[in-house]
N, C-alpha and C. Protein backbone atom coordinates (compact mmCIF):
# COMPACT_ATOMS: atom_id res chain seq x y z
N UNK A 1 -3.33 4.40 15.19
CA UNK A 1 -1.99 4.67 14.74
C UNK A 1 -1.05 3.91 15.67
N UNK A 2 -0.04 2.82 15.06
CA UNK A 2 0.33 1.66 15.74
C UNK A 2 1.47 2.81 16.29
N UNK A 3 2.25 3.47 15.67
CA UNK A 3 3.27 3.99 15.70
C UNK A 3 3.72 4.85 17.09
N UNK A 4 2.36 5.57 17.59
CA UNK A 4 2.22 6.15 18.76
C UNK A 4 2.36 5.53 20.09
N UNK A 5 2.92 5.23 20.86
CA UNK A 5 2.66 4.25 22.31
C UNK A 5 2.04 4.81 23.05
N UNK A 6 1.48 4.04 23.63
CA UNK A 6 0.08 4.15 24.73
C UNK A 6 0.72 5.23 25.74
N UNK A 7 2.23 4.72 25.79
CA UNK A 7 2.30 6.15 27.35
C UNK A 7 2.80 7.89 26.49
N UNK A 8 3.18 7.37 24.96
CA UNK A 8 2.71 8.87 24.62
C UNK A 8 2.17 9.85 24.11
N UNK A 9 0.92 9.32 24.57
CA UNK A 9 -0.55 9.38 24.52
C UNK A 9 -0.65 10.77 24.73
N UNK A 10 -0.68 10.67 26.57
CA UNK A 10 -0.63 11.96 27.15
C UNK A 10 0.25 13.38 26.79
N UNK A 11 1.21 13.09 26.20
CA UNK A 11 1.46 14.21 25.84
C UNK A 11 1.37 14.82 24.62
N UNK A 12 0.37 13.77 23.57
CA UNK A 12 0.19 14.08 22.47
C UNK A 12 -1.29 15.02 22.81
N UNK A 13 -1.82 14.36 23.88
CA UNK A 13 -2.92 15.44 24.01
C UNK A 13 -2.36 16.70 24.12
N UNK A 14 -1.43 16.83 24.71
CA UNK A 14 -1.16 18.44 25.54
C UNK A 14 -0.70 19.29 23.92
N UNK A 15 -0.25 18.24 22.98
CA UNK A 15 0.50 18.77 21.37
C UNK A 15 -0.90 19.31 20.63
N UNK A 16 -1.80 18.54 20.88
CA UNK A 16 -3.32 18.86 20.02
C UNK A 16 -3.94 20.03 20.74
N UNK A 17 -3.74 20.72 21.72
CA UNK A 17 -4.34 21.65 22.42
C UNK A 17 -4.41 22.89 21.39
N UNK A 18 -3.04 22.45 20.76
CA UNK A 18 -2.86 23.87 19.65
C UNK A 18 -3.91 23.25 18.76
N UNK A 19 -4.70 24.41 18.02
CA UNK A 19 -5.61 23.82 16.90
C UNK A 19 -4.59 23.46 16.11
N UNK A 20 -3.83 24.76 15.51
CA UNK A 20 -2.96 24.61 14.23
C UNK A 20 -2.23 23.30 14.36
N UNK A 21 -1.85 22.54 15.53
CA UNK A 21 -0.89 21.40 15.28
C UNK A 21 -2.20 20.04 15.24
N UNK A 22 -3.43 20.47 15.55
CA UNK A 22 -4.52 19.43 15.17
C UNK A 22 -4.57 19.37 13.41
N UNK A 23 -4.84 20.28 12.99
CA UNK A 23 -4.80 20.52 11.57
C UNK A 23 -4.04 19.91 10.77
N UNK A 24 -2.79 20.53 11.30
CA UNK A 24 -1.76 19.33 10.43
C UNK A 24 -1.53 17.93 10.52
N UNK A 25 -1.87 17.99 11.96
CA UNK A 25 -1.61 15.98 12.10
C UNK A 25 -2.89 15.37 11.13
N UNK A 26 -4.30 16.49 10.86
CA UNK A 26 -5.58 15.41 11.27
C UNK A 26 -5.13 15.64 9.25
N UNK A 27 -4.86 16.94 8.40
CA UNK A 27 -4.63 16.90 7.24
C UNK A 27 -3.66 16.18 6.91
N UNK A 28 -2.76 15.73 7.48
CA UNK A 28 -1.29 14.89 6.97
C UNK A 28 -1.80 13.26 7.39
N UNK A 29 -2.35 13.06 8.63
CA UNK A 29 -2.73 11.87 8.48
C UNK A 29 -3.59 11.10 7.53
N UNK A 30 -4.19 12.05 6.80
CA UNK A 30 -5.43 11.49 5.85
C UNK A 30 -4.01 11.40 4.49
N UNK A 31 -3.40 11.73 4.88
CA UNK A 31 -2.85 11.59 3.33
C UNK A 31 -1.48 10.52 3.37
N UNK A 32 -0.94 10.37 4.87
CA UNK A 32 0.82 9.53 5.14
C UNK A 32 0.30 9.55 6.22
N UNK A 33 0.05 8.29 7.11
CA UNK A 33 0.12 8.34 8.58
C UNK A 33 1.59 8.17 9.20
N UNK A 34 2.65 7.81 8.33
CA UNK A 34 3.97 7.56 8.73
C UNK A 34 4.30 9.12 9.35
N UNK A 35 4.02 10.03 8.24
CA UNK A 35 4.44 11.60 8.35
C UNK A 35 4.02 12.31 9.29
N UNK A 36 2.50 11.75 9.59
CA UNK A 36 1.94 12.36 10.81
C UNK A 36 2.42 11.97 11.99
N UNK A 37 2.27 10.91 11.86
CA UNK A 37 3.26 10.00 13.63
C UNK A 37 4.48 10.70 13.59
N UNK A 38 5.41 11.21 12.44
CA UNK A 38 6.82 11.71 12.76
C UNK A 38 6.05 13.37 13.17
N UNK A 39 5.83 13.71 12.70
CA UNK A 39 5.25 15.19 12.67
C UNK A 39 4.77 15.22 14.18
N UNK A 40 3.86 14.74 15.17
CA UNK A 40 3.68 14.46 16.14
C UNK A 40 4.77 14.25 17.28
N UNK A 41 5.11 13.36 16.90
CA UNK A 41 6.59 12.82 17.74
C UNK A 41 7.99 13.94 17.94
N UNK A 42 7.87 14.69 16.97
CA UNK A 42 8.35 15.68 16.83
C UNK A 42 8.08 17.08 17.77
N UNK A 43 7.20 17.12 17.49
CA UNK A 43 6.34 18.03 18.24
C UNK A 43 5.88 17.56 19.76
N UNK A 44 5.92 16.21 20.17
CA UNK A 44 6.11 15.83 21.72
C UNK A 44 7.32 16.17 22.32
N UNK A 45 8.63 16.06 21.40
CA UNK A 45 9.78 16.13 21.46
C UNK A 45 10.11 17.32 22.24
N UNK A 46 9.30 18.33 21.65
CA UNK A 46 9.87 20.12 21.48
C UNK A 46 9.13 20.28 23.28
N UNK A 47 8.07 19.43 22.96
CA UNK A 47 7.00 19.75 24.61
C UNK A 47 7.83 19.55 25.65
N UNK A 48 8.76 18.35 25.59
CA UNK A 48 9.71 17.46 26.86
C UNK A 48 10.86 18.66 26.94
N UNK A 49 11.26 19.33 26.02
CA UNK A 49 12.61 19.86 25.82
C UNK A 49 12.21 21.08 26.68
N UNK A 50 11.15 21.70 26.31
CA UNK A 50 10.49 22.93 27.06
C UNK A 50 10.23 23.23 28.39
N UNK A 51 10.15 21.12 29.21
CA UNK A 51 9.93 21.60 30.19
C UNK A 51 11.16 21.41 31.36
């Protein structure tokens, strides 16, 4: 997924820790990878804001 950059990588791991947010990226990516990269990015977003 071109869309993701290498440095935010790491905190997409810490986003997949949740199953439920694995689920949706790994079900939405099979169907729009655009939606999943936003869906993700989104959800890194909420991680940075939190800390």
């Amino acid at each position: 997924m071109e869309s993701i950059r290498r440095h935010e990588r790491a905190a997409a791991y810490k986003v997949f820790k949740s199953v439920e947010n694995r689920e949706i990226f790994l079900n939405s990516a099979a169907e729009d990878e655009d939606s999943a990269a936003a869906f993700l990015q989104s959800e890194m977003a909420e991680l940075h804001q939190r800390i």
